[in-house]
Protein backbone atom coordinates (compact mmCIF):
# COMPACT_ATOMS: atom_id res chain seq x y z
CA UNK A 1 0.00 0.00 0.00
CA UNK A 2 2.92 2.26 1.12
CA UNK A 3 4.53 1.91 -2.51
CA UNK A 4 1.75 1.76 -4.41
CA UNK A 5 0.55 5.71 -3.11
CA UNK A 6 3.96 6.97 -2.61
CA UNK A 7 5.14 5.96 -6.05
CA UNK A 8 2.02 7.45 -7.46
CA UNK A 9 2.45 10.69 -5.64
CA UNK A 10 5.93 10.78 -7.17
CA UNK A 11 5.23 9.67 -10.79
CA UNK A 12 2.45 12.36 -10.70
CA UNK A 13 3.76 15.10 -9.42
CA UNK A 14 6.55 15.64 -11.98
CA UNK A 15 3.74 16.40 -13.80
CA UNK A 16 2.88 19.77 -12.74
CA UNK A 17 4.91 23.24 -12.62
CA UNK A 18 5.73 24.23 -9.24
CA UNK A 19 2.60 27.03 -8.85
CA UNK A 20 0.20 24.13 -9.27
CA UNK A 21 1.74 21.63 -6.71
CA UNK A 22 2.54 21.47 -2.64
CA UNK A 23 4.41 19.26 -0.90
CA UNK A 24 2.96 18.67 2.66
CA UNK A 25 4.92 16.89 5.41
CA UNK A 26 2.90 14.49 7.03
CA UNK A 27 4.21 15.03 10.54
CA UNK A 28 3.51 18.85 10.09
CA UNK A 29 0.06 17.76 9.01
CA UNK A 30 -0.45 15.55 12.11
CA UNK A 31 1.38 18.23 14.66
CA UNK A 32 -0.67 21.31 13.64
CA UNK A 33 -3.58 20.46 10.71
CA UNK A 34 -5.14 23.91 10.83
CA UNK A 35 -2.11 25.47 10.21
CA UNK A 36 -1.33 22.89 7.58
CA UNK A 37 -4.20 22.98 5.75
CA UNK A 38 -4.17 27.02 5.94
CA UNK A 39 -0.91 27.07 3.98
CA UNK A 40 -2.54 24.53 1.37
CA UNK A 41 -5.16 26.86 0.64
CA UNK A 42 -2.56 30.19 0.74
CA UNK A 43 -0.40 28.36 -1.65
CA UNK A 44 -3.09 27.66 -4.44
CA UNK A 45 -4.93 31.26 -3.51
CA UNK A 46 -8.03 29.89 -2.15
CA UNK A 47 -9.93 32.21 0.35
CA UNK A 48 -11.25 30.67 3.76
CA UNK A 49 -14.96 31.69 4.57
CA UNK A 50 -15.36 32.37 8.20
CA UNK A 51 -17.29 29.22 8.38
CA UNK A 52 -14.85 26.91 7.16
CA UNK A 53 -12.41 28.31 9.64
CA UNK A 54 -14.46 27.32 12.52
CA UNK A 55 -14.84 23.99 10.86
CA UNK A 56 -11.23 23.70 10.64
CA UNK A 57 -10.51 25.00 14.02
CA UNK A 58 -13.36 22.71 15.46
CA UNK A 59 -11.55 19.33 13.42
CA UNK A 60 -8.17 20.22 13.97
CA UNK A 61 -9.15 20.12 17.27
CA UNK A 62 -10.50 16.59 17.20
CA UNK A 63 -7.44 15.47 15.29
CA UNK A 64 -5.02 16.38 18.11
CA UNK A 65 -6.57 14.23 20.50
CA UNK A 66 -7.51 11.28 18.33
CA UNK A 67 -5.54 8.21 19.48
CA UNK A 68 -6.07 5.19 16.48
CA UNK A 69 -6.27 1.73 17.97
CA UNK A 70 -4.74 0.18 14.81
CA UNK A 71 -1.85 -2.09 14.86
CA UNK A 72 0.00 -2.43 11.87
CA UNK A 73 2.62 -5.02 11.32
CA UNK A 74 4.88 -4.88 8.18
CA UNK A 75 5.20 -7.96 7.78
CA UNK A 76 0.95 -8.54 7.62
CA UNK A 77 1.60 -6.89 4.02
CA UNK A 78 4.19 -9.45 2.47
CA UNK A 79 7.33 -7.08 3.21
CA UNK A 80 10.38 -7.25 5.63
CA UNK A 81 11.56 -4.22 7.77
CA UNK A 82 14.62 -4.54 5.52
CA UNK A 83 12.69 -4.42 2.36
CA UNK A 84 10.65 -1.08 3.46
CA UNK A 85 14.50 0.56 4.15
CA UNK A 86 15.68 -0.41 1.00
CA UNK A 87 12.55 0.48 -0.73
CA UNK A 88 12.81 3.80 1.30
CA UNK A 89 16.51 4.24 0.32
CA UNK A 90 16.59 3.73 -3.25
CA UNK A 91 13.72 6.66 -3.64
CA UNK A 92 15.59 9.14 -1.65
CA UNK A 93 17.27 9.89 -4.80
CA UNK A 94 14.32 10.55 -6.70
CA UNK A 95 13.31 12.73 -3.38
CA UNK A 96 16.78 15.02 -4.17
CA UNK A 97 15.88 15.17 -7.60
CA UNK A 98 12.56 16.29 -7.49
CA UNK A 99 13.13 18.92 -4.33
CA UNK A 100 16.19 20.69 -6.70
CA UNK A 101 13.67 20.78 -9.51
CA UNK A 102 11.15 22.17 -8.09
CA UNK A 103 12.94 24.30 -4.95
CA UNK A 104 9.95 27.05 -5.14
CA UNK A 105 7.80 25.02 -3.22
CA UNK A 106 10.30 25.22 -0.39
């Protein structure tokens, strides 16, 4: 599952010009979502209704606090631990490639 979105994210992305893409972290996303989501909407020039803000406030909220119950096991999916950081390893390359191409998002 992990390759299968990641590689699409990557294949995809070289796709658009810098303007029309934004590259989230996902531990920014999980430490502070309003804020995260807020810079999502900046970058692409979308306004925030007053609404929507309260929404996001309200979830963002909820997100913080939300503890998952979900055990996942690597090895439940056919792969090693070893596999993943190889996996992991090889696209770091792409990773450098991609950030020097498009270092505007930065």
């Amino acid at each position: 599952m992990v390759h299968t979105n990641y590689q699409g994210i990557i294949s995809h992305r070289y796709n658009f010009t810098p303007e029309n893409a934004f590259d989230i972290q996902y531990d920014d996303l999980v430490a502070d979502p309003e804020t995260t989501v807020k810079s999502i909407y900046q970058h692409f020039s979308i306004p925030l209704s007053n609404e929507y803000k309260a929404s996001l406030l309200k979830d963002s909220i909820a997100a913080k606090s939300y503890k998952s119950n979900h055990s996942y096991n690597i090895e439940d999916y056919g792969f090693t631990a070893e596999e993943i950081n190889q996996y992991i390893a090889a696209q770091s390359t792409e990773e450098q490639v991609f950030a020097e191409k498009y270092r505007i998002l930065e």
